[in-house]
Protein backbone atom coordinates (compact mmCIF):
# COMPACT_ATOMS: atom_id res chain seq x y z
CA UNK A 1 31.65 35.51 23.95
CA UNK A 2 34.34 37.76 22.03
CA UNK A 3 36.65 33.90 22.14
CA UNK A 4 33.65 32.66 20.46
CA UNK A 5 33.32 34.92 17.95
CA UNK A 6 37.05 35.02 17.04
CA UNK A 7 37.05 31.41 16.84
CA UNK A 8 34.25 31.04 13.96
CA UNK A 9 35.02 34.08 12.43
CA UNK A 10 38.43 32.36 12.26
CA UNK A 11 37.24 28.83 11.33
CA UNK A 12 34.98 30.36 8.47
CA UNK A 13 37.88 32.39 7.32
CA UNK A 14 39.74 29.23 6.98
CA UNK A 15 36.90 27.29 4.88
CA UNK A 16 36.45 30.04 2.65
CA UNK A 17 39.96 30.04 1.64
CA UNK A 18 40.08 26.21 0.89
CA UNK A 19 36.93 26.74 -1.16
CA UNK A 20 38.27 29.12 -3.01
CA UNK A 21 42.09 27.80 -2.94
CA UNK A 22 41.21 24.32 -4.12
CA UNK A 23 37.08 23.58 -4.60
CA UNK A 24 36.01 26.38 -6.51
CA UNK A 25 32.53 25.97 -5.80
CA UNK A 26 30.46 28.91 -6.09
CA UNK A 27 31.37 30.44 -2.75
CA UNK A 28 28.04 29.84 -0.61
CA UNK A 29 27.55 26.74 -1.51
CA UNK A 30 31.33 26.02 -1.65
CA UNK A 31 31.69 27.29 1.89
CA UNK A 32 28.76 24.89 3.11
CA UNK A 33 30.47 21.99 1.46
CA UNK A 34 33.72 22.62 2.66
CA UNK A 35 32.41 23.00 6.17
CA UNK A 36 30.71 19.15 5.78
CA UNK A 37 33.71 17.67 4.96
CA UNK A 38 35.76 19.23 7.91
CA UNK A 39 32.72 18.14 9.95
CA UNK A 40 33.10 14.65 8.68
CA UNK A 41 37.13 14.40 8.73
CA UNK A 42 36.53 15.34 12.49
CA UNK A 43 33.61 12.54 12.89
CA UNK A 44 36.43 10.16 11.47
CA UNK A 45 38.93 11.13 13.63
CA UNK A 46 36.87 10.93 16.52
CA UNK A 47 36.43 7.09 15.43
CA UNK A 48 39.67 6.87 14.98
CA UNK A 49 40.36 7.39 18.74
CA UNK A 50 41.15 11.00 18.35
CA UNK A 51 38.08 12.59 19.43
CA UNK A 52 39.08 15.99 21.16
CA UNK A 53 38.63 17.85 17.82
CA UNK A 54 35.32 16.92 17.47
CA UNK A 55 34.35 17.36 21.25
CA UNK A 56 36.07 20.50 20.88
CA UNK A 57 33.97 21.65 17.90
CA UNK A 58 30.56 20.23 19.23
CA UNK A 59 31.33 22.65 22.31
CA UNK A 60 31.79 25.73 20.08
CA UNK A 61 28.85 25.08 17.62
CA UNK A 62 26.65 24.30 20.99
CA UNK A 63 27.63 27.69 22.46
CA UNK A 64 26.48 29.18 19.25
CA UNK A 65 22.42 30.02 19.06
CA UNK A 66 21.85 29.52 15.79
CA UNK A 67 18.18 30.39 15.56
CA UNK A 68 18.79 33.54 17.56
CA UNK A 69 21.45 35.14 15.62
CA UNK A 70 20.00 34.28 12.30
CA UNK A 71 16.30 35.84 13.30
CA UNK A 72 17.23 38.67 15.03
CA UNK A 73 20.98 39.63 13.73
CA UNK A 74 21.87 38.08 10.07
CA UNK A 75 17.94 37.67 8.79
CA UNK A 76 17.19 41.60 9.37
CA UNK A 77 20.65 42.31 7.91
CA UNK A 78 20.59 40.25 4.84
CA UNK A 79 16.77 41.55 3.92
CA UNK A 80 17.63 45.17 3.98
CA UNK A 81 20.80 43.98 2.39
CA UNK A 82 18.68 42.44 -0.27
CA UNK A 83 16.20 44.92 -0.57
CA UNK A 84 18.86 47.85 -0.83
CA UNK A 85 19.53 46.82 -4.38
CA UNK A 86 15.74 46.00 -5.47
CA UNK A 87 14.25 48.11 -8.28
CA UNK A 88 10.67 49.03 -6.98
CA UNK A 89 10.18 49.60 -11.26
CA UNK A 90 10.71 46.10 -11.52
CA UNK A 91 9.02 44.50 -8.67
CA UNK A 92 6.02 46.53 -9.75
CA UNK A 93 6.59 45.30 -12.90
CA UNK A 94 6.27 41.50 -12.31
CA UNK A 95 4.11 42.03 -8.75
CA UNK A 96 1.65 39.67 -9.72
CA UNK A 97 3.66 36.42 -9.93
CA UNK A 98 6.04 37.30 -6.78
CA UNK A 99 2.74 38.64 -5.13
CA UNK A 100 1.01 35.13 -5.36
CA UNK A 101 4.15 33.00 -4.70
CA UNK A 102 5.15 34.69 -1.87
CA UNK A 103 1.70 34.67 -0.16
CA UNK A 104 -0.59 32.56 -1.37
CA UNK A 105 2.61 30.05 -2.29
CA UNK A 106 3.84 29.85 1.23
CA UNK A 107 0.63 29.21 2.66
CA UNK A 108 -0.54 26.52 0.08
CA UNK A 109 3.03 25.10 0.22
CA UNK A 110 2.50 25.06 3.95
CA UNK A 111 -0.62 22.71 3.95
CA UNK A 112 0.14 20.05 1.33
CA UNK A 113 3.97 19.61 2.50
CA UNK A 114 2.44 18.74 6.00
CA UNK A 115 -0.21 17.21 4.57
CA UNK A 116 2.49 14.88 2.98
CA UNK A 117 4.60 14.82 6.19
CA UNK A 118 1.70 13.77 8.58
CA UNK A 119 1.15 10.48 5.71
CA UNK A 120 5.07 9.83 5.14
CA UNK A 121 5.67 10.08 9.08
CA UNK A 122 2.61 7.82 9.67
CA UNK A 123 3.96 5.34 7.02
CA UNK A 124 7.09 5.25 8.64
CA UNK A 125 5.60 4.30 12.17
CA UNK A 126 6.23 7.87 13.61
CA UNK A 127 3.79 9.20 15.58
CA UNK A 128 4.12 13.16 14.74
CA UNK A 129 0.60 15.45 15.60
CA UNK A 130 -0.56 17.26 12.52
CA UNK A 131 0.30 20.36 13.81
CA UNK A 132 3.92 19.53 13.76
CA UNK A 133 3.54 18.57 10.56
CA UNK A 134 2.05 21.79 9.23
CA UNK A 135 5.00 23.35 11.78
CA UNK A 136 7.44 21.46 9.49
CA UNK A 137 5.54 22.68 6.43
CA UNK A 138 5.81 26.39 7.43
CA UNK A 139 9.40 26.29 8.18
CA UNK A 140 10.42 24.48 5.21
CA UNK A 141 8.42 26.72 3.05
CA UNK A 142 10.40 29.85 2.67
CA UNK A 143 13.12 29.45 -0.38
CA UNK A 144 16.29 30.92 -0.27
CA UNK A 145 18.00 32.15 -3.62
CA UNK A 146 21.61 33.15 -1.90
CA UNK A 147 23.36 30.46 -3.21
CA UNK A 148 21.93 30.59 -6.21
CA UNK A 149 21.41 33.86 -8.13
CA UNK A 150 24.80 34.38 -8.83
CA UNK A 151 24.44 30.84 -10.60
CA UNK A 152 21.69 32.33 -12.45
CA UNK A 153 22.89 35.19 -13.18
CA UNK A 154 26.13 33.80 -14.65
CA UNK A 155 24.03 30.91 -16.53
CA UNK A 156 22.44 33.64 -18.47
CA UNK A 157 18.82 33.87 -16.95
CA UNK A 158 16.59 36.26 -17.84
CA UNK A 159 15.77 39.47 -15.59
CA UNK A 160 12.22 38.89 -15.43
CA UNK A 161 12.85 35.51 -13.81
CA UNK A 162 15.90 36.60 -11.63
CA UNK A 163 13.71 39.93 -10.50
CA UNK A 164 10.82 37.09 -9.69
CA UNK A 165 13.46 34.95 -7.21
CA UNK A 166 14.38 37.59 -5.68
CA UNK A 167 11.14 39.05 -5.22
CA UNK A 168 9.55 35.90 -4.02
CA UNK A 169 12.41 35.21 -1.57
CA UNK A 170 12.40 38.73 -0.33
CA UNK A 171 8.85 38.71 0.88
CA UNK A 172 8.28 34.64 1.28
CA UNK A 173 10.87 34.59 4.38
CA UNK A 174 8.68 37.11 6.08
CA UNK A 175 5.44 35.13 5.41
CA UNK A 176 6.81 32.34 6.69
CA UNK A 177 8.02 33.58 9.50
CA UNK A 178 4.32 34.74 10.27
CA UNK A 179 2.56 31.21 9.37
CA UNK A 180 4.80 29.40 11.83
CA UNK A 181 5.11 32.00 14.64
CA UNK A 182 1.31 31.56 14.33
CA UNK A 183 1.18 27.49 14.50
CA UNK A 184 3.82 27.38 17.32
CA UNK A 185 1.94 30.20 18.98
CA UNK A 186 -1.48 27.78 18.79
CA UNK A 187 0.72 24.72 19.65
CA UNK A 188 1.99 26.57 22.81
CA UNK A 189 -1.09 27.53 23.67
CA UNK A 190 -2.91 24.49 23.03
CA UNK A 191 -6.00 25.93 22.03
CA UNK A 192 -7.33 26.30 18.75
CA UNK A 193 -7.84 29.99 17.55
CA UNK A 194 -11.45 30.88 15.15
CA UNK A 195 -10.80 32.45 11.90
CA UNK A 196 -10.71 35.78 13.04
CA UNK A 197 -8.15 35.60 15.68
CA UNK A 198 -5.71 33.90 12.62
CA UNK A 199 -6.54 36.68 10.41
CA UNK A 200 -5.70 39.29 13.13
CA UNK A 201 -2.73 37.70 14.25
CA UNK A 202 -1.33 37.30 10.68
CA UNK A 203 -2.68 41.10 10.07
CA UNK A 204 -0.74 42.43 13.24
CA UNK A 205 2.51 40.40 12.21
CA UNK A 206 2.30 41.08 8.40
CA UNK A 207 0.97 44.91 8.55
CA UNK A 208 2.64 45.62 11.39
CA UNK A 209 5.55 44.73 9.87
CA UNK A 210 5.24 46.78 6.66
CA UNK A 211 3.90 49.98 8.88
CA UNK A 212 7.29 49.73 11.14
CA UNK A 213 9.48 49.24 7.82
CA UNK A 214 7.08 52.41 6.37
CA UNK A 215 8.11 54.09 9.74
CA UNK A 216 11.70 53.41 10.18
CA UNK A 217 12.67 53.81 6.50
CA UNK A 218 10.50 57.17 6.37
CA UNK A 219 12.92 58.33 9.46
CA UNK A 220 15.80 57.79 7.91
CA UNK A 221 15.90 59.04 4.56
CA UNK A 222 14.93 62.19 6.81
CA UNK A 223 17.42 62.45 8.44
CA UNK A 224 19.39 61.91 5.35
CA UNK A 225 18.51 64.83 3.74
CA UNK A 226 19.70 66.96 6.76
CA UNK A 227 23.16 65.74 5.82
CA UNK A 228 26.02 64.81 3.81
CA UNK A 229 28.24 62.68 5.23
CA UNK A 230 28.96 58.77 4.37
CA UNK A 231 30.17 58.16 7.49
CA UNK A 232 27.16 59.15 9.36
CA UNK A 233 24.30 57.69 6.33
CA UNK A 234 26.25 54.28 6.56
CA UNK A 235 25.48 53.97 10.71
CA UNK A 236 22.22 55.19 9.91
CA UNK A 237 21.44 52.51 7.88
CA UNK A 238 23.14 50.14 10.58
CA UNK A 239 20.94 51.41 13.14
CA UNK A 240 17.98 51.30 11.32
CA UNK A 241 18.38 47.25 10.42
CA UNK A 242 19.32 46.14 14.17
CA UNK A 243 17.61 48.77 16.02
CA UNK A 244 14.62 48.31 13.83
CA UNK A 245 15.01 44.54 14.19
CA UNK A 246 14.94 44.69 17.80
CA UNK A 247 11.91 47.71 17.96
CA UNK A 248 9.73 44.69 15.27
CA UNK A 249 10.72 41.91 17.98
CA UNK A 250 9.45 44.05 21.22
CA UNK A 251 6.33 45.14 19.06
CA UNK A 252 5.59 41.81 18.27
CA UNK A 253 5.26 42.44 14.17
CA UNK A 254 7.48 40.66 11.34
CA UNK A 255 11.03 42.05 11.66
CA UNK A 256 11.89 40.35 8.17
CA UNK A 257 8.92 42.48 6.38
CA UNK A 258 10.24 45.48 8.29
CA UNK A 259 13.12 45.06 7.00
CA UNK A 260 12.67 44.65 3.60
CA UNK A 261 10.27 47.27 3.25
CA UNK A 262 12.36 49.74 5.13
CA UNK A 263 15.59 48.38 2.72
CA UNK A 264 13.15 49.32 -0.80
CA UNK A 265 12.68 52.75 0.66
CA UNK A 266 16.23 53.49 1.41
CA UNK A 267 17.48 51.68 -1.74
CA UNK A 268 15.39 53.52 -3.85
CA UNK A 269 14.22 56.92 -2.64
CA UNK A 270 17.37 57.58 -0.61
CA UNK A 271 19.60 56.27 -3.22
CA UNK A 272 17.87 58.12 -6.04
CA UNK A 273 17.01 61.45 -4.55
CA UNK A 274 18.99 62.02 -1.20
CA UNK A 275 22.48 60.13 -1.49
CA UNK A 276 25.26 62.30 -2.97
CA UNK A 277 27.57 59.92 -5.43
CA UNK A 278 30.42 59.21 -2.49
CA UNK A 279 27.19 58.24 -0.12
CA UNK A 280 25.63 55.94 -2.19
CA UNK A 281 29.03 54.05 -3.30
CA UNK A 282 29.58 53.29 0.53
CA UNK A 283 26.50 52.20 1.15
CA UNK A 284 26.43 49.85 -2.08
CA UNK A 285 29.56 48.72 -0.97
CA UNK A 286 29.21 48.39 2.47
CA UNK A 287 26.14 46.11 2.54
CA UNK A 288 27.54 44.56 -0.18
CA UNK A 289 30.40 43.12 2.08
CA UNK A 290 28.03 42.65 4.54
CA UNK A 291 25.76 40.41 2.71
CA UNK A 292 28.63 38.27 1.39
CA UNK A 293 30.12 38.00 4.74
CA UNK A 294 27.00 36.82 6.77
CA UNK A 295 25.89 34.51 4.37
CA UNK A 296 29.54 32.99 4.15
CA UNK A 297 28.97 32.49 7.84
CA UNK A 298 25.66 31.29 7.43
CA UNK A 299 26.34 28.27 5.32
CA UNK A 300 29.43 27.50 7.56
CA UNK A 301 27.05 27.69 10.43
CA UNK A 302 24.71 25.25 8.36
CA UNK A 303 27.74 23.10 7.29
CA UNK A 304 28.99 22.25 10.76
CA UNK A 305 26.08 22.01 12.46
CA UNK A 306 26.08 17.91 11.08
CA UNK A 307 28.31 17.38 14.43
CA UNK A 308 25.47 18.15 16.65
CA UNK A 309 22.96 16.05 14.63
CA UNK A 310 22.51 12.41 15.24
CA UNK A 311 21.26 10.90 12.34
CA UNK A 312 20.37 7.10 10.92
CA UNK A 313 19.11 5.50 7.52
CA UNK A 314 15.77 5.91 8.48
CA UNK A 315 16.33 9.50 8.69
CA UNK A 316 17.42 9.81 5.25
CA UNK A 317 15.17 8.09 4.14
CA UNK A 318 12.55 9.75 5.52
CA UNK A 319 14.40 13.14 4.86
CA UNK A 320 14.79 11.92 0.71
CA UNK A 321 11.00 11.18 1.07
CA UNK A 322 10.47 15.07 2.70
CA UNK A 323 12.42 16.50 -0.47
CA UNK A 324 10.36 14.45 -2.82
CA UNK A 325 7.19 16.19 -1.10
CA UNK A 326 8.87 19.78 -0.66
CA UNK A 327 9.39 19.15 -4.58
CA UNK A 328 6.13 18.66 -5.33
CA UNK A 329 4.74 21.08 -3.32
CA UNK A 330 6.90 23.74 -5.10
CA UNK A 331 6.08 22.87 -8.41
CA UNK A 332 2.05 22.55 -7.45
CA UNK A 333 2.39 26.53 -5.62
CA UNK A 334 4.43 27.71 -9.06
CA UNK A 335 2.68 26.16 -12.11
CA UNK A 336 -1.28 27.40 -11.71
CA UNK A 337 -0.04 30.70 -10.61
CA UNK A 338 2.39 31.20 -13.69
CA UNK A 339 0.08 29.23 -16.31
CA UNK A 340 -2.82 31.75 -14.46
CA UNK A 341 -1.32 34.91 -15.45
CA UNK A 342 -0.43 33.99 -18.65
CA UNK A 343 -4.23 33.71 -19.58
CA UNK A 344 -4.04 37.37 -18.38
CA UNK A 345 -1.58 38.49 -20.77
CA UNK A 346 1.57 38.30 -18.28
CA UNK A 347 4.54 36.62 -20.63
CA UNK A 348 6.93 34.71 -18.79
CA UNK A 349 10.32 33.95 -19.73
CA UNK A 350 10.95 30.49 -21.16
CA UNK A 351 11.44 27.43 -18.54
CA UNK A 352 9.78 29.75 -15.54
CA UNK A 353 8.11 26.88 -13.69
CA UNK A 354 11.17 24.63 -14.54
CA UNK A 355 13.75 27.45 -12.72
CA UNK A 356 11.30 28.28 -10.33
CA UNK A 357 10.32 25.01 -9.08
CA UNK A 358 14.01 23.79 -9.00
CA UNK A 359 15.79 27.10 -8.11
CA UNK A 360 13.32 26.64 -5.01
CA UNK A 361 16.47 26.72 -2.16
CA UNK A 362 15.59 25.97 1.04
CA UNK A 363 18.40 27.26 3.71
CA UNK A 364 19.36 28.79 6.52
CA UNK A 365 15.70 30.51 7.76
CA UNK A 366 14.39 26.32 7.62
CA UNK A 367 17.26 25.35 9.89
CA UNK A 368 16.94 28.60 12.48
CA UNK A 369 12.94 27.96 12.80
CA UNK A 370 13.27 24.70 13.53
CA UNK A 371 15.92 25.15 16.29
CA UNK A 372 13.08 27.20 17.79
CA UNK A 373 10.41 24.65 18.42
CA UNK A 374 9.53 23.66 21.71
CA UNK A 375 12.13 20.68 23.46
CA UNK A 376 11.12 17.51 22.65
CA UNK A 377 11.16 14.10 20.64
CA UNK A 378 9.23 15.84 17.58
CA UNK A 379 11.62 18.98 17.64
CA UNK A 380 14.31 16.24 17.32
CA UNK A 381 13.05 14.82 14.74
CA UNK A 382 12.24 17.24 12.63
CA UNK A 383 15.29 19.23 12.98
CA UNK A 384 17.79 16.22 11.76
CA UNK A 385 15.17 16.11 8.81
CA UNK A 386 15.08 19.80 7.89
CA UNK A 387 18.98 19.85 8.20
CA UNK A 388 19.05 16.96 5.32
CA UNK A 389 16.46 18.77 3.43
CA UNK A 390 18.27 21.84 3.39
CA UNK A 391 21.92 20.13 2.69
CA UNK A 392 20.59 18.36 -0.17
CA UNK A 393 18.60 20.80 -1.69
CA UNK A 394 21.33 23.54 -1.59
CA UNK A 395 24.02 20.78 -2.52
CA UNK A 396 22.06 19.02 -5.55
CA UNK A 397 19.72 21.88 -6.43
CA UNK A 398 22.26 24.42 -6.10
CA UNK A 399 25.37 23.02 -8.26
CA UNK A 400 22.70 21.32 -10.89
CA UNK A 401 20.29 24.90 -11.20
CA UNK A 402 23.01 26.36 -13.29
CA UNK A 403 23.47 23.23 -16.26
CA UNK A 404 19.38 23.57 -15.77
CA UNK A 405 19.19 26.92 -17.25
CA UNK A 406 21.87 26.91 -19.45
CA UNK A 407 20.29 23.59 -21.13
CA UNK A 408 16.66 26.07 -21.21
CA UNK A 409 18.23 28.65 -22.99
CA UNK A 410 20.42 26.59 -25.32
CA UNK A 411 20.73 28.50 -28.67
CA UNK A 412 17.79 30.59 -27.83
CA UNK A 413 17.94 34.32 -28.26
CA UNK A 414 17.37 36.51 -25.67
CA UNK A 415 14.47 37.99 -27.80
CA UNK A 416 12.59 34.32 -27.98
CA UNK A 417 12.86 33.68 -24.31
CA UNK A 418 9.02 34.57 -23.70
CA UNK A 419 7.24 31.08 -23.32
CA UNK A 420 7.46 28.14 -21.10
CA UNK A 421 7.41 24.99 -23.83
């Protein structure tokens, strides 16, 4: 296990420092990139007649559980991570629009993206149930705005909309997590719940979730205040993401929602009224590093997992067709709720929906939930079409987001940057 582990460590290492070197891609999605090429030189030299590399690599990316260690070890971490630095002023601020694409988004997302699956699969000749389909919806739902809210940030976006991605993101990953632990839960079961046992299984996921986060983040900015001592308030924080990560697993609640409701409490109560100076630069610091590091691995993770993938045409095809719908689906869970709340007086900054609907990442969370459906033709199917989903939204969406937003805002000051046109 440890050989493993210094090997990608190692290997990641290595891709991060060509990215950087000679790319100069913004470093997540830099990192992924890098990681497809090497995965493709080693496809080539395998055809070549050279193929231990490859067989070599295939063994060490088999050995690695992807959906495992991102749900239970780099998910929990890169939440709290994310949450740490999360201004509860601001998310109060603008809870209506992440409040309505994180819920009522994922689930609405969730229906007409398998609702589009189900007819493109069927066009196609595939035979694929509808509740894979909707399974497909659920995990391809959740948005992921690592790779690009640096982009953002540096393209000169507006806070309101960057405090809005993050927002969503923060909370949509827990959602869902929740829809499709639900759907697999009925497709494993293979009986079909009523009403009321869907609300109470999404209530004991989603609350449950929130009252552990309540719980474990109440805890530790307790002990906190007994104390003064960076050393000791950084493991705290440590234990509370992967002890509280595995407490939400054996309780059967959301871990993700834990987490990021136990990483708003500690980033903002702890940080504003417990933390000495020294404390609260280590902590900033430290799951600063953290962050970067996991997702580094993350999208090498994503990048070489194309050598355990068999693809065709009709895959990408089918895959282009998939983005198309996951498109449309975005923009159709954005607009209403947006063009809703400005009838109520909310402002939003010019080119939301654009941003939003194109900014609209899907990563690493797709990739891990679909790893975790049951074994068979369908899982194979729709994992080799998530994986293209995700590499081409994070490759096109990702590098193009930036030009996107810039072009928006072109010669508009700051002060003007209030409507969508």
């Amino acid at each position: 296990m440890l050989n493993l582990v210094a090997a990608f460590i190692s290997l990641t290492t290595l891709l991060t420092y060509v990215n950087y070197r000679f790319i100069r891609l913004p470093p997540t999605i830099g990192v992924m990139a890098t990681a497809l090429i090497f995965s493709v030189l080693l496809q080539l030299a395998s055809l070549a007649g050279f193929p231990v590399l490859e067989l070599e690599m295939q063994r060490l990316i088999r050995d690695i559980d992807f959906s495992e260690i991102l749900m239970t070890w780099f998910l929990p971490a890169l939440l709290f991570a994310g949450a740490l630095h999360v201004n509860l002023d601001d998310l109060r601020s603008y809870k209506w629009p992440i409040g309505l694409l994180a819920t009522f988004g994922v689930l609405l997302a969730t229906v007409i993206i398998g609702g589009l699956a189900w007819l493109i699969f069927d066009l196609l000749g595939w035979q694929v149930p509808l509740l894979y389909c909707l399974l497909f919806g659920a995990l391809i739902s959740p948005t992921d705005p690592i790779a690009v809210m640096g982009i953002l940030k540096s393209a000169g976006a507006p806070k309101p909309l960057s405090t809005t991605i993050v927002g969503e993101s923060l909370f949509n990953d827990g959602t869902a997590v929740v829809v499709f632990s639900i759907l697999l839960s009925i497709l494993l079961s293979g009986a079909t719940p009523t009403f009321g046992e869907v609300g109470w299984m999404f209530a004991k996921e989603a609350v449950g979730g929130m009252l552990v986060g309540l719980l474990l983040g109440g805890v530790t900015i307790l002990m906190m205040r007994g104390i003064d001592q960076y050393q000791v308030e950084v493991m705290l924080t440590i234990a509370l993401v992967f002890g509280g990560a595995a407490l939400s697993r054996a309780l059967h609640v959301s871990g993700p929602i834990a987490m990021v409701v136990a990483g708003l409490i500690v980033g903002n109560y702890g940080r504003l009224h417990i933390m000495s100076d020294e404390t609260r630069r280590y902590i900033d610091k430290f799951w600063e590093l953290i962050d970067e590091i996991l997702n580094t691995l993350l999208f090498a993770l994503i990048g070489m997992e194309l050598l355990l993938l068999p693809f065709s045409w009709l895959h990408a095809g089918a895959a282009c067709l998939l983005g198309a719908a996951v498109l449309v689906s975005r923009l159709a869970t954005v607009a209403p709720p947006i063009l809703l709340l400005r009838q109520f007086g909310h402002q939003a900054p010019l080119g939301t929906i654009r941003i939003l609907a194109w900014g609209g990442l899907r990563g690493g969370v797709s990739v891990a939930l679909a790893l975790s459906l049951p074994l068979g033709p369908e899982r194979d199917l729709l994992l080799a079409l998530t994986y293209i989903v995700v590499l081409v939204s994070i490759l096109v969406q990702g590098l193009s987001i930036g030009p996107l937003v810039r072009w928006i805002y072109r010669g508009q000051p700051r002060s003007l940057q209030s409507e969508e046109h």
